[in-house]
N, C-alpha and C. Protein backbone atom coordinates (compact mmCIF):
# COMPACT_ATOMS: atom_id res chain seq x y z
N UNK A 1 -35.18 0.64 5.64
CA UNK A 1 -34.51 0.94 6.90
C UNK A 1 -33.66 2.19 6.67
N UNK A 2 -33.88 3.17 7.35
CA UNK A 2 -32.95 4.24 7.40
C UNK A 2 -31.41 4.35 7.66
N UNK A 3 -30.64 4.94 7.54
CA UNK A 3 -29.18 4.97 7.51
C UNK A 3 -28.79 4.87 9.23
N UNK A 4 -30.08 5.83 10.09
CA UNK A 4 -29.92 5.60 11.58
C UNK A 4 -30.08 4.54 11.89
N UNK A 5 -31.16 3.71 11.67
CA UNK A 5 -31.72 2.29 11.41
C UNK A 5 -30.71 1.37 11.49
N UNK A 6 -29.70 1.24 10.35
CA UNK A 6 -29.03 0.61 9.90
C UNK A 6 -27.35 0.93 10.71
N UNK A 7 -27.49 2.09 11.06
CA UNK A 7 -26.05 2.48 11.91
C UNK A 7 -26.40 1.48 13.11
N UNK A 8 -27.69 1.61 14.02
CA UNK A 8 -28.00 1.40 15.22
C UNK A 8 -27.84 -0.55 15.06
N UNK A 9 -28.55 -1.07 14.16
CA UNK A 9 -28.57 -1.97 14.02
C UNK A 9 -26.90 -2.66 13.79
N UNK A 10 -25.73 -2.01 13.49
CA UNK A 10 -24.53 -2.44 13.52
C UNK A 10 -23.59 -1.67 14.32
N UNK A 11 -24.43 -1.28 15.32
CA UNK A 11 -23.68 -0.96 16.62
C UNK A 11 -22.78 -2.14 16.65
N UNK A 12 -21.56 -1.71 17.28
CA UNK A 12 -20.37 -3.03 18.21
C UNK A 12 -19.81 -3.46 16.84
N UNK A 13 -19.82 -3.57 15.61
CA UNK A 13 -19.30 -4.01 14.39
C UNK A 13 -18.18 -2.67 13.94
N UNK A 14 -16.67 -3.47 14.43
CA UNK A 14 -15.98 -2.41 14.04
C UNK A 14 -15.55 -1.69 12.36
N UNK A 15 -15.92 -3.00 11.71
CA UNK A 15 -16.48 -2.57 10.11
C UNK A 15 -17.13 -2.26 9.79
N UNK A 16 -17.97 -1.97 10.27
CA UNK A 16 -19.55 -2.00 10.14
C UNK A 16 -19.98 -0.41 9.37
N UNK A 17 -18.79 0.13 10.30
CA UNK A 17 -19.19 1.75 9.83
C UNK A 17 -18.60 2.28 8.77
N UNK A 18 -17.97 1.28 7.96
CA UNK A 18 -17.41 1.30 6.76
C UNK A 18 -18.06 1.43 5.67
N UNK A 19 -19.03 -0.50 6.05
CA UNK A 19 -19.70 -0.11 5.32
C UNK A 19 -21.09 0.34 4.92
N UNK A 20 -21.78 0.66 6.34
CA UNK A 20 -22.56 1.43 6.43
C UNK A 20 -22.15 3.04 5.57
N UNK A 21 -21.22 3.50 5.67
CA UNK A 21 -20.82 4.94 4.85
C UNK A 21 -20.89 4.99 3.53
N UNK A 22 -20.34 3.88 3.09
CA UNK A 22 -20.20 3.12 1.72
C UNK A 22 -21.95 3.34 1.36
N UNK A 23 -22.70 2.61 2.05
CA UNK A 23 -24.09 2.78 1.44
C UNK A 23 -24.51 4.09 1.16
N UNK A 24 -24.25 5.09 1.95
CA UNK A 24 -24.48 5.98 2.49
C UNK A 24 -24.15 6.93 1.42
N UNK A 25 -22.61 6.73 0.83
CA UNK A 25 -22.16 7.46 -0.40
C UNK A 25 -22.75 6.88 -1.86
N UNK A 26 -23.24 5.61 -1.99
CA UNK A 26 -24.15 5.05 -3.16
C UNK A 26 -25.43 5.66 -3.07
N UNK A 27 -25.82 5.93 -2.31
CA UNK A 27 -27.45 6.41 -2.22
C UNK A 27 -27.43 7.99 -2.59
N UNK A 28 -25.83 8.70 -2.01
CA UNK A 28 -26.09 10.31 -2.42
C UNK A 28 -25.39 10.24 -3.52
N UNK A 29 -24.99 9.21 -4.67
CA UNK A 29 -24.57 9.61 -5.99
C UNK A 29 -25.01 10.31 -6.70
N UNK A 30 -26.53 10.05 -7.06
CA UNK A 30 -27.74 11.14 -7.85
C UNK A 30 -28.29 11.84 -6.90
N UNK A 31 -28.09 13.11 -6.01
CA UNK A 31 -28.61 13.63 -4.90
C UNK A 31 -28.63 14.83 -5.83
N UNK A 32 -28.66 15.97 -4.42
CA UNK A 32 -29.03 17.51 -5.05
C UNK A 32 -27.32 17.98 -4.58
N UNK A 33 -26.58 18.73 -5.05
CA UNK A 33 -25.30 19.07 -4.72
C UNK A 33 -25.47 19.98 -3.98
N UNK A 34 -26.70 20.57 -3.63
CA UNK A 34 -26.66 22.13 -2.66
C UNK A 34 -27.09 21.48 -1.76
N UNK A 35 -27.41 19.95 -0.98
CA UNK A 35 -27.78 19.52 0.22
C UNK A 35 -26.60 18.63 0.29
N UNK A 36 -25.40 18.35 -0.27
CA UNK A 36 -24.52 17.24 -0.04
C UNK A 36 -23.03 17.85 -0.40
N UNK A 37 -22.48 17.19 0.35
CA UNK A 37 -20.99 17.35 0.05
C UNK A 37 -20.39 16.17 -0.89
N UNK A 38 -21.29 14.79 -0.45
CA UNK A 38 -20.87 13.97 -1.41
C UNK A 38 -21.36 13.99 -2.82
N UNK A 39 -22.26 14.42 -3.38
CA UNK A 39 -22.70 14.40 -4.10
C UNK A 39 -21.96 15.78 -5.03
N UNK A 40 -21.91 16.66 -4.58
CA UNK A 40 -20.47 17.68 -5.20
C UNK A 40 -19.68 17.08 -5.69
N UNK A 41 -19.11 16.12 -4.89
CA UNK A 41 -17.68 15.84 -5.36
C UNK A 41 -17.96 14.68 -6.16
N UNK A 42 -19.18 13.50 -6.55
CA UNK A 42 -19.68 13.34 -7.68
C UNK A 42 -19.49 13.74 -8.95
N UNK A 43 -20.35 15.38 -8.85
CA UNK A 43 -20.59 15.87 -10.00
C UNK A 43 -19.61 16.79 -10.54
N UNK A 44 -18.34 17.27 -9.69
CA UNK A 44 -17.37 17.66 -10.08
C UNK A 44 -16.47 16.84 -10.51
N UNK A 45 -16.66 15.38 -10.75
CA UNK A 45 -16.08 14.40 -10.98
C UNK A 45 -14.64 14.06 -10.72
N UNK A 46 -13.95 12.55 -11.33
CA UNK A 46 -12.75 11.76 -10.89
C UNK A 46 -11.34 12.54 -10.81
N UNK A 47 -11.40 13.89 -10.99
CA UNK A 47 -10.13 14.75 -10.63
C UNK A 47 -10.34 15.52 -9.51
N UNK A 48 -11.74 15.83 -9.29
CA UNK A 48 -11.87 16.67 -7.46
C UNK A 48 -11.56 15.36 -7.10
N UNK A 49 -12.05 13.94 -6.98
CA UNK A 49 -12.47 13.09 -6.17
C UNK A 49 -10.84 12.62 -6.07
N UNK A 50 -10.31 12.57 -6.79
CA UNK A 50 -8.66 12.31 -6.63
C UNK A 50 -8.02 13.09 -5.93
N UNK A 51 -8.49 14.50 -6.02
CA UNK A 51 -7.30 15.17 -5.59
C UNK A 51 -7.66 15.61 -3.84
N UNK A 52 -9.00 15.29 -3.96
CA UNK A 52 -9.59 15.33 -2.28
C UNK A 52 -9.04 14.18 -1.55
N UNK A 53 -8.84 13.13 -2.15
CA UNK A 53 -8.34 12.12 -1.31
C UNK A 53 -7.05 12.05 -1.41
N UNK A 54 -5.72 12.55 -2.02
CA UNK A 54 -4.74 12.96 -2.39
C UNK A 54 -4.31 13.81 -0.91
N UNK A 55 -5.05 14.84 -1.24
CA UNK A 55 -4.73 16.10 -0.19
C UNK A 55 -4.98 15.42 1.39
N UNK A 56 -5.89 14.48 1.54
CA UNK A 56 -6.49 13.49 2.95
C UNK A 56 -5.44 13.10 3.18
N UNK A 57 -4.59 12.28 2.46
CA UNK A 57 -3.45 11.31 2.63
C UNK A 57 -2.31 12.35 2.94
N UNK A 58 -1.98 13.60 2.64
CA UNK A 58 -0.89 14.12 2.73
C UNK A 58 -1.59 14.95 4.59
N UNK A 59 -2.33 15.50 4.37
CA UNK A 59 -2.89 15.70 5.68
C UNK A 59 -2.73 14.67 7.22
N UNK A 60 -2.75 13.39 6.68
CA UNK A 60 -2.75 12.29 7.74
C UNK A 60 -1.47 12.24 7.85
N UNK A 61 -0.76 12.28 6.52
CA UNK A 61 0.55 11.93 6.97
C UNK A 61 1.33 13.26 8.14
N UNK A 62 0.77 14.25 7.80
CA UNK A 62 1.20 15.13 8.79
C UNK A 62 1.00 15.02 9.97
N UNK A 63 -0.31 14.63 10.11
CA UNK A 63 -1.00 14.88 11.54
C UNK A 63 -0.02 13.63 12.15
N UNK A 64 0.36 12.74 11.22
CA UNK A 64 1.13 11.11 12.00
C UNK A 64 2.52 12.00 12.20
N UNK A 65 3.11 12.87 11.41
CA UNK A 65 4.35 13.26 12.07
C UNK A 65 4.18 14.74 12.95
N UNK A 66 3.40 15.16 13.06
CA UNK A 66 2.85 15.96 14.68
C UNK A 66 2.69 15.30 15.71
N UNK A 67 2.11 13.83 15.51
CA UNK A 67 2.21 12.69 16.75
C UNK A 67 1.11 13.15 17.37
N UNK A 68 -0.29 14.23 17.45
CA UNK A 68 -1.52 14.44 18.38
C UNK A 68 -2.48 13.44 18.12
N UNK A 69 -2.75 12.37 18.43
CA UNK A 69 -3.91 11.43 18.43
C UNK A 69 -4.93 12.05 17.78
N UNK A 70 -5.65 12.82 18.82
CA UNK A 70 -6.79 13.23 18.32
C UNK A 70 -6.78 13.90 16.56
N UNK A 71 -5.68 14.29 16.06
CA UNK A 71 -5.84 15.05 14.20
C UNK A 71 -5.28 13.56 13.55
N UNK A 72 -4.59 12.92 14.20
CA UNK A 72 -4.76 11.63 13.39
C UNK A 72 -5.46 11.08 13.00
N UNK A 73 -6.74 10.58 14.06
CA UNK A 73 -8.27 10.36 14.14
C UNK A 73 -9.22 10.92 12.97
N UNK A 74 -8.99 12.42 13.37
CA UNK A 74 -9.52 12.99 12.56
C UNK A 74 -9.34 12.93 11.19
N UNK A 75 -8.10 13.16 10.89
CA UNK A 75 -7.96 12.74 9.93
C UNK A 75 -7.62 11.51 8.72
N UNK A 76 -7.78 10.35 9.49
CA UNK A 76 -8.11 9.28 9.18
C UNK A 76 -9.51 9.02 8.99
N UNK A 77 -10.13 9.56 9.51
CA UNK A 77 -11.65 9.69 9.35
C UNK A 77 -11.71 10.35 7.89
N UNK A 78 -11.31 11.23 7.56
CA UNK A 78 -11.39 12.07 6.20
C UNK A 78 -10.68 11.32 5.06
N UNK A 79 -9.72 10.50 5.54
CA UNK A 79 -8.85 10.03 4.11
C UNK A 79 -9.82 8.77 4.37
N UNK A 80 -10.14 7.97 5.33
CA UNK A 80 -11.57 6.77 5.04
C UNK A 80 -12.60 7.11 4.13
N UNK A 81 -13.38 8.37 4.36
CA UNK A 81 -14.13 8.49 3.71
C UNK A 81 -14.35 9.13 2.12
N UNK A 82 -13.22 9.57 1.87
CA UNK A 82 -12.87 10.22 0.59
C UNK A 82 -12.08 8.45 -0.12
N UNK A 83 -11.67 7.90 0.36
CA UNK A 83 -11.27 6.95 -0.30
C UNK A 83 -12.61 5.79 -0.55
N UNK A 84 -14.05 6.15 0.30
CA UNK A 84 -14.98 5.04 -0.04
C UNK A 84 -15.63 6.12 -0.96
N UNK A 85 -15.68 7.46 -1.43
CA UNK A 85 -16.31 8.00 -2.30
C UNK A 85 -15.59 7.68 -3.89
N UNK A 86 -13.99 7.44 -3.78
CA UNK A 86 -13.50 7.02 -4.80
C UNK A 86 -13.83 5.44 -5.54
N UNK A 87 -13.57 4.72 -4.05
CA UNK A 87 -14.36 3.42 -4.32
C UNK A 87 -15.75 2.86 -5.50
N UNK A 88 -16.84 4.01 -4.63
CA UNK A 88 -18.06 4.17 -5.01
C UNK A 88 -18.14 4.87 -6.66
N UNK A 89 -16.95 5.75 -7.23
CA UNK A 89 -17.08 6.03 -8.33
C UNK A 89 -17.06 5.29 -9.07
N UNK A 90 -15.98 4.10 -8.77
CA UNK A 90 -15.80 3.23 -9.97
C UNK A 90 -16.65 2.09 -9.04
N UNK A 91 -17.39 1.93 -8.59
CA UNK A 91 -18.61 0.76 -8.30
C UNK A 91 -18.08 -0.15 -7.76
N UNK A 92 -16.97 -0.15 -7.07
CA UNK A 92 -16.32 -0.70 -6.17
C UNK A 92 -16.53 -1.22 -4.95
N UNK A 93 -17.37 -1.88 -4.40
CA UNK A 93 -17.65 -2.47 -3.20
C UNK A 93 -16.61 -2.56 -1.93
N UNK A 94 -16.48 -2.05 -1.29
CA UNK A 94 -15.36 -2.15 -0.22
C UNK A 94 -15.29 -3.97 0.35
N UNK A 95 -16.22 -4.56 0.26
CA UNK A 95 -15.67 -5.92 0.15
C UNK A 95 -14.85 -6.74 -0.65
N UNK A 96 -14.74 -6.21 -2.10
CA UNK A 96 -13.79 -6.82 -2.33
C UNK A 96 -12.13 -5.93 -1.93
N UNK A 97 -11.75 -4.87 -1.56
CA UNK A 97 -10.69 -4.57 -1.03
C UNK A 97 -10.89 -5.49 0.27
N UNK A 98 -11.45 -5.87 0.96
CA UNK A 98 -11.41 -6.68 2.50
C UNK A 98 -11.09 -8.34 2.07
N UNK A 99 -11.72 -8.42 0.77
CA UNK A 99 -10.91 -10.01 0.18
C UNK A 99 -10.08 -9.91 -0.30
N UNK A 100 -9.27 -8.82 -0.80
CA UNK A 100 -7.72 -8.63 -1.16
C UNK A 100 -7.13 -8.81 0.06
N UNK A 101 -7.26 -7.94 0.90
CA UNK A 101 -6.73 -7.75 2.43
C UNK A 101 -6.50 -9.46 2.87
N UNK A 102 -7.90 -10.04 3.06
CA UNK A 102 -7.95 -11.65 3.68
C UNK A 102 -6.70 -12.55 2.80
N UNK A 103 -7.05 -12.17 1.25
CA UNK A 103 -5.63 -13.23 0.38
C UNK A 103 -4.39 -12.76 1.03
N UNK A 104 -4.15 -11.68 1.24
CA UNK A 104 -2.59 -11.09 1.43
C UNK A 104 -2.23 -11.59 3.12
N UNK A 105 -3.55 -11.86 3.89
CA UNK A 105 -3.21 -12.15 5.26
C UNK A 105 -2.36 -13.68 5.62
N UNK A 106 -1.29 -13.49 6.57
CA UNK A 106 -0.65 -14.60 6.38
C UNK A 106 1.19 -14.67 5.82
N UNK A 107 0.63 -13.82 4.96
CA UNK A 107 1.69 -13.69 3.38
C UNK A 107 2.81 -12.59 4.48
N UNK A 108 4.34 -12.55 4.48
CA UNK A 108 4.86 -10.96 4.39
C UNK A 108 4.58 -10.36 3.76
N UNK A 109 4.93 -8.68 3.95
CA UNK A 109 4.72 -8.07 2.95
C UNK A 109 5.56 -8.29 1.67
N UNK A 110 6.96 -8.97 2.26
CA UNK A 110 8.09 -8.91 1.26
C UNK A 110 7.56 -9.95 -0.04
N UNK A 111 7.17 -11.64 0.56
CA UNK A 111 6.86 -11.97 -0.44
C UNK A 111 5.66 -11.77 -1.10
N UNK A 112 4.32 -11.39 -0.65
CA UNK A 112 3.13 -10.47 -1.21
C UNK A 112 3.87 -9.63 -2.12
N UNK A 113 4.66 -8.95 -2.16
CA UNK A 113 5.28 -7.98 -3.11
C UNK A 113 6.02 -8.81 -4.46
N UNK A 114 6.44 -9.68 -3.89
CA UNK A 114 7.14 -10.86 -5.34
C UNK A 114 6.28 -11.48 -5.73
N UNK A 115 5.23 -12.11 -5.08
CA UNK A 115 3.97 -12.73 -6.14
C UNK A 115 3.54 -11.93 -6.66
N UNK A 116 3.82 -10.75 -6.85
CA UNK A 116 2.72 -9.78 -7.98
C UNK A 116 3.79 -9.65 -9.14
N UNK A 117 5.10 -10.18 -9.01
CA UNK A 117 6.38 -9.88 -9.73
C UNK A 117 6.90 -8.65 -10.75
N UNK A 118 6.32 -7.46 -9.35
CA UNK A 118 6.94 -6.34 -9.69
C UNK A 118 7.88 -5.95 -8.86
């Protein structure tokens, strides 16, 4: 099934496109770097891939204190996807961050923060 295939088929799934991307960045791990952007930042390895998602996060945080919806978006879109390419380096399945998420649901943050007893 193709990646369109597989988008179309999880239409209406607001996760869905998570982890549809996620596949999406496992499949261009061994690609050609002159047809991919993900696959660059692969083979330039875990210090581009840090510091691209580094620079995402400081970017969002801006666009959140400019207050314009639309570069928030945007750029939440960019720190999502640089953070499932980091994921994908270390073979990380974005499901288990979504079963961290499910244990912590429930919990405050305050005491979530003392059961880890740091």
């Amino acid at each position: 099934m193709s990646s369109v295939d597989k988008a179309a088929a999880l239409q209406g799934e607001r996760s869905a496109i998570l982890d549809l991307l996620f596949q999406v960045i496992q499949e261009r791990k061994s690609g050609s770097a002159d047809k991919s952007y993900t696959v660059s930042l692969f083979q330039k390895g875990l210090d581009t891939i840090l510091k691209k998602t580094g620079e995402e996060a400081i970017e969002l945080v801006i666009a959140g204190k400019g207050g314009k919806r639309e570069e928030i978006v945007y750029e939440a879109g960019d720190l999502l996807y640089h953070l499932l390419v980091l994921l994908s380096y270390y073979d990380i399945d974005p499901e288990e961050v979504y079963r961290e998420l499910r244990r912590r649901f429930g919990f405050s943050g305050i005491a979530e923060k003392e059961s880890r007893g740091t």
